[in-house]
C-alpha atoms as a PDB file:
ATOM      1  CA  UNK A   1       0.000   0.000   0.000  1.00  0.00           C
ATOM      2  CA  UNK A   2       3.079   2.277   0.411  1.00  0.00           C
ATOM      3  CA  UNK A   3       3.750   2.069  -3.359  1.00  0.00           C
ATOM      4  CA  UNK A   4       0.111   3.768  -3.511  1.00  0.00           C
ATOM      5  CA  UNK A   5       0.775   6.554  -1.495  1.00  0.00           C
ATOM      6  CA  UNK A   6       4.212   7.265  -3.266  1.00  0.00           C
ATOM      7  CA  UNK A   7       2.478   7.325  -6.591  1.00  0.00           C
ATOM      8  CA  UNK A   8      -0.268   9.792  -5.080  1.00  0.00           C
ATOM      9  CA  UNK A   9       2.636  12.163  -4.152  1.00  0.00           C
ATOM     10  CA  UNK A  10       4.739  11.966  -7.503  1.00  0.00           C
ATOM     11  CA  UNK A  11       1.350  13.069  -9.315  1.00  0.00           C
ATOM     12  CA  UNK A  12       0.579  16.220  -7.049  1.00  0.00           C
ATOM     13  CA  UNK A  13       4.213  16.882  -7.497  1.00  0.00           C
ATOM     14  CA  UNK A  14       3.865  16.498 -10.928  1.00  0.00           C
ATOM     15  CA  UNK A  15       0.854  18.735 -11.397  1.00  0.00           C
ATOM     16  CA  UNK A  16       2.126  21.377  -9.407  1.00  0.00           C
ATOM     17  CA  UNK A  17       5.268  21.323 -11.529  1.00  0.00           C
ATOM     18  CA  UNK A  18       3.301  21.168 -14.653  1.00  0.00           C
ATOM     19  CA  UNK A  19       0.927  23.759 -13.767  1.00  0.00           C
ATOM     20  CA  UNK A  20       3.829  26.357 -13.277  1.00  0.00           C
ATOM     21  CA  UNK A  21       5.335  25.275 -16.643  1.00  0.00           C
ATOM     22  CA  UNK A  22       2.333  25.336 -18.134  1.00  0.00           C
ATOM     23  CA  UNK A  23       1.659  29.099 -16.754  1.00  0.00           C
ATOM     24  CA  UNK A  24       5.318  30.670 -16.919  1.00  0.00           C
ATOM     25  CA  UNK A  25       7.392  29.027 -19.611  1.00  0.00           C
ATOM     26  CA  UNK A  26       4.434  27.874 -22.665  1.00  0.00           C
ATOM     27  CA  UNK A  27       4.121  30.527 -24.785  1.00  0.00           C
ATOM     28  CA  UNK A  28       1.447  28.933 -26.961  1.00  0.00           C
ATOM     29  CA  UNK A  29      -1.382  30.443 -27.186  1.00  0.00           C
ATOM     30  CA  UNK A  30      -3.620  27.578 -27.006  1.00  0.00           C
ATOM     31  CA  UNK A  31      -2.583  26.641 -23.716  1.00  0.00           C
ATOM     32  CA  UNK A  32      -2.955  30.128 -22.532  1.00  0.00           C
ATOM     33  CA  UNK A  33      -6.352  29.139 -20.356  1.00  0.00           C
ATOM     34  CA  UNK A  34      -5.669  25.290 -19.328  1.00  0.00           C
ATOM     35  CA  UNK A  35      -5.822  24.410 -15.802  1.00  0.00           C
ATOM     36  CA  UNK A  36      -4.264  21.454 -14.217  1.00  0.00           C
ATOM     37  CA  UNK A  37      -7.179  19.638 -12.807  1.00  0.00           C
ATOM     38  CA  UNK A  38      -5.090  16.194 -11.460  1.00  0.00           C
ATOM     39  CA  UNK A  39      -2.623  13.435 -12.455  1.00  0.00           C
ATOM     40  CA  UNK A  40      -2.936   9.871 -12.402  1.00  0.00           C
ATOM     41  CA  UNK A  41       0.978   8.117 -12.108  1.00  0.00           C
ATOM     42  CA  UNK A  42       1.154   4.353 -13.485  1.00  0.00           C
ATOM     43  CA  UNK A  43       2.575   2.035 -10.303  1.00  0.00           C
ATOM     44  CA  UNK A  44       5.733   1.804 -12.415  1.00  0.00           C
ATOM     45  CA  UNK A  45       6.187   4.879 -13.232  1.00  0.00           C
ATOM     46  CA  UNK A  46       6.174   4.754 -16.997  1.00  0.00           C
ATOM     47  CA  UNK A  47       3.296   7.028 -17.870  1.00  0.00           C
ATOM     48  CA  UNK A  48       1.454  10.101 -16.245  1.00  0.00           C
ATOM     49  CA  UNK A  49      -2.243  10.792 -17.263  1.00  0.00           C
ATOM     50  CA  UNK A  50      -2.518  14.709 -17.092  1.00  0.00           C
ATOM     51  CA  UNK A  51      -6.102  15.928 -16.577  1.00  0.00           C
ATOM     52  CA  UNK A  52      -6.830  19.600 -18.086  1.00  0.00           C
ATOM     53  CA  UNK A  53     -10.254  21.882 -18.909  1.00  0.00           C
ATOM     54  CA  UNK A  54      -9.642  25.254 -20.391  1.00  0.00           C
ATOM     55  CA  UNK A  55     -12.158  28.195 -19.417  1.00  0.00           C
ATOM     56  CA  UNK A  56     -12.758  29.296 -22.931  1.00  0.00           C
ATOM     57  CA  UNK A  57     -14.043  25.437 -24.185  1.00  0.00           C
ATOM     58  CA  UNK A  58     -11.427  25.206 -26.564  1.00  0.00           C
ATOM     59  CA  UNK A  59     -10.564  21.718 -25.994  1.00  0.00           C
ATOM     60  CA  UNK A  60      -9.339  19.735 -29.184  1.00  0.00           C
ATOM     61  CA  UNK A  61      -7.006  23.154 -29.617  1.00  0.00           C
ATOM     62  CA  UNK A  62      -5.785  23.023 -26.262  1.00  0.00           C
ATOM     63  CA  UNK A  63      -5.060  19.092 -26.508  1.00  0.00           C
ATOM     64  CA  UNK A  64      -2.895  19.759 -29.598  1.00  0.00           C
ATOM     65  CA  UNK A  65      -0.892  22.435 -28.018  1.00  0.00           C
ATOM     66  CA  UNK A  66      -0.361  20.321 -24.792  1.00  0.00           C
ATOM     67  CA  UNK A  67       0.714  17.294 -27.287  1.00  0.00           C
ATOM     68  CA  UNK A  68       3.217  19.184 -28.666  1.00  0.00           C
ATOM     69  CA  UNK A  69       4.838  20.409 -25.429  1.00  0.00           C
ATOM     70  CA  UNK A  70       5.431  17.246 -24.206  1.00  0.00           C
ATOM     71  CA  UNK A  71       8.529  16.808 -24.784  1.00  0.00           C
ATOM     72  CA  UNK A  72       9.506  19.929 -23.509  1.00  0.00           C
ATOM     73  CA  UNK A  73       7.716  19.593 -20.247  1.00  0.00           C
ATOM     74  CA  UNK A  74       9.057  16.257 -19.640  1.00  0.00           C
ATOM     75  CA  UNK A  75      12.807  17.217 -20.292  1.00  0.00           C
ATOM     76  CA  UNK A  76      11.956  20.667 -17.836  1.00  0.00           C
ATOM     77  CA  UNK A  77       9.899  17.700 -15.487  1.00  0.00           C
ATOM     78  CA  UNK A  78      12.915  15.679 -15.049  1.00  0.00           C
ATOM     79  CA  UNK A  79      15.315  18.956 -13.872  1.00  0.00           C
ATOM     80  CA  UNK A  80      12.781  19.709 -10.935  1.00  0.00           C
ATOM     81  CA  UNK A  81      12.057  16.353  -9.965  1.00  0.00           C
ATOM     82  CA  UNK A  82      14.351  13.405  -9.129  1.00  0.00           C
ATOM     83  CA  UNK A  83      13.408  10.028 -10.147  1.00  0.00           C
ATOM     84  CA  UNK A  84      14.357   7.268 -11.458  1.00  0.00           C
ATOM     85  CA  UNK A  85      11.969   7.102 -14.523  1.00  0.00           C
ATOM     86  CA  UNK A  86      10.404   9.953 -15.587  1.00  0.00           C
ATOM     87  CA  UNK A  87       7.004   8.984 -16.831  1.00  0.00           C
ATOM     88  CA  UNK A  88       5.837   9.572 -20.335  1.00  0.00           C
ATOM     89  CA  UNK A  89       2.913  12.190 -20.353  1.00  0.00           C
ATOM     90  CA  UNK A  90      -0.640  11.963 -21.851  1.00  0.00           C
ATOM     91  CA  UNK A  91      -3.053  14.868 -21.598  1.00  0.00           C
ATOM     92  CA  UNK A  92      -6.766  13.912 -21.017  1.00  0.00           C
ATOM     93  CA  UNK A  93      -9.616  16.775 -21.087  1.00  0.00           C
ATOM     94  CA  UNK A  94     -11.401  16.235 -17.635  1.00  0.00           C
ATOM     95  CA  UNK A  95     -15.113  16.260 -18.930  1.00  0.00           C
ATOM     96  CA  UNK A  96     -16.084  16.633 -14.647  1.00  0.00           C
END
């Protein structure tokens, strides 16, 4: 059950991290009005399911632009936090 709780921790990590990047270093503008909503970490570590919504409804746009930063927010991801594995990301719209 330990393993559970260190997951839960690496994902609020991660979405704090990835809201700040997100906020302060895109400078797409379809990614202008995401918000963070919560991440789901695999138990091995190998993927990260990012939950976003965007005030303005622009979803699909807001997906692509996310998509596209990847990368980039995984390389700036792995500088901030220390692990062994730095998961893959995946953004999900969070229809809630």
């Amino acid at each position: 059950m330990a393993n559970f709780a260190r997951t839960d921790r690496v994902g609020q990590q991660i979405q704090r991290e990835i809201a700040e990047l997100v906020r302060l270093e895109l400078n797409d503008p379809r990614v202008r009005l995401v918000t963070i909503t919560g991440v789901e970490v695999a138990g091995d570590y190998s993927h990260a399911k990012i939950f976003f919504t965007r005030l303005d409804g622009k979803n699909e746009e807001a997906q692509q632009g996310l998509d596209r930063a990847a990368g980039f927010l995984r390389s700036q991801l792995a500088r901030s936090i220390k692990l062994r594995i730095m998961p893959q990301l995946h953004f999900v719209y969070d229809a809630s």
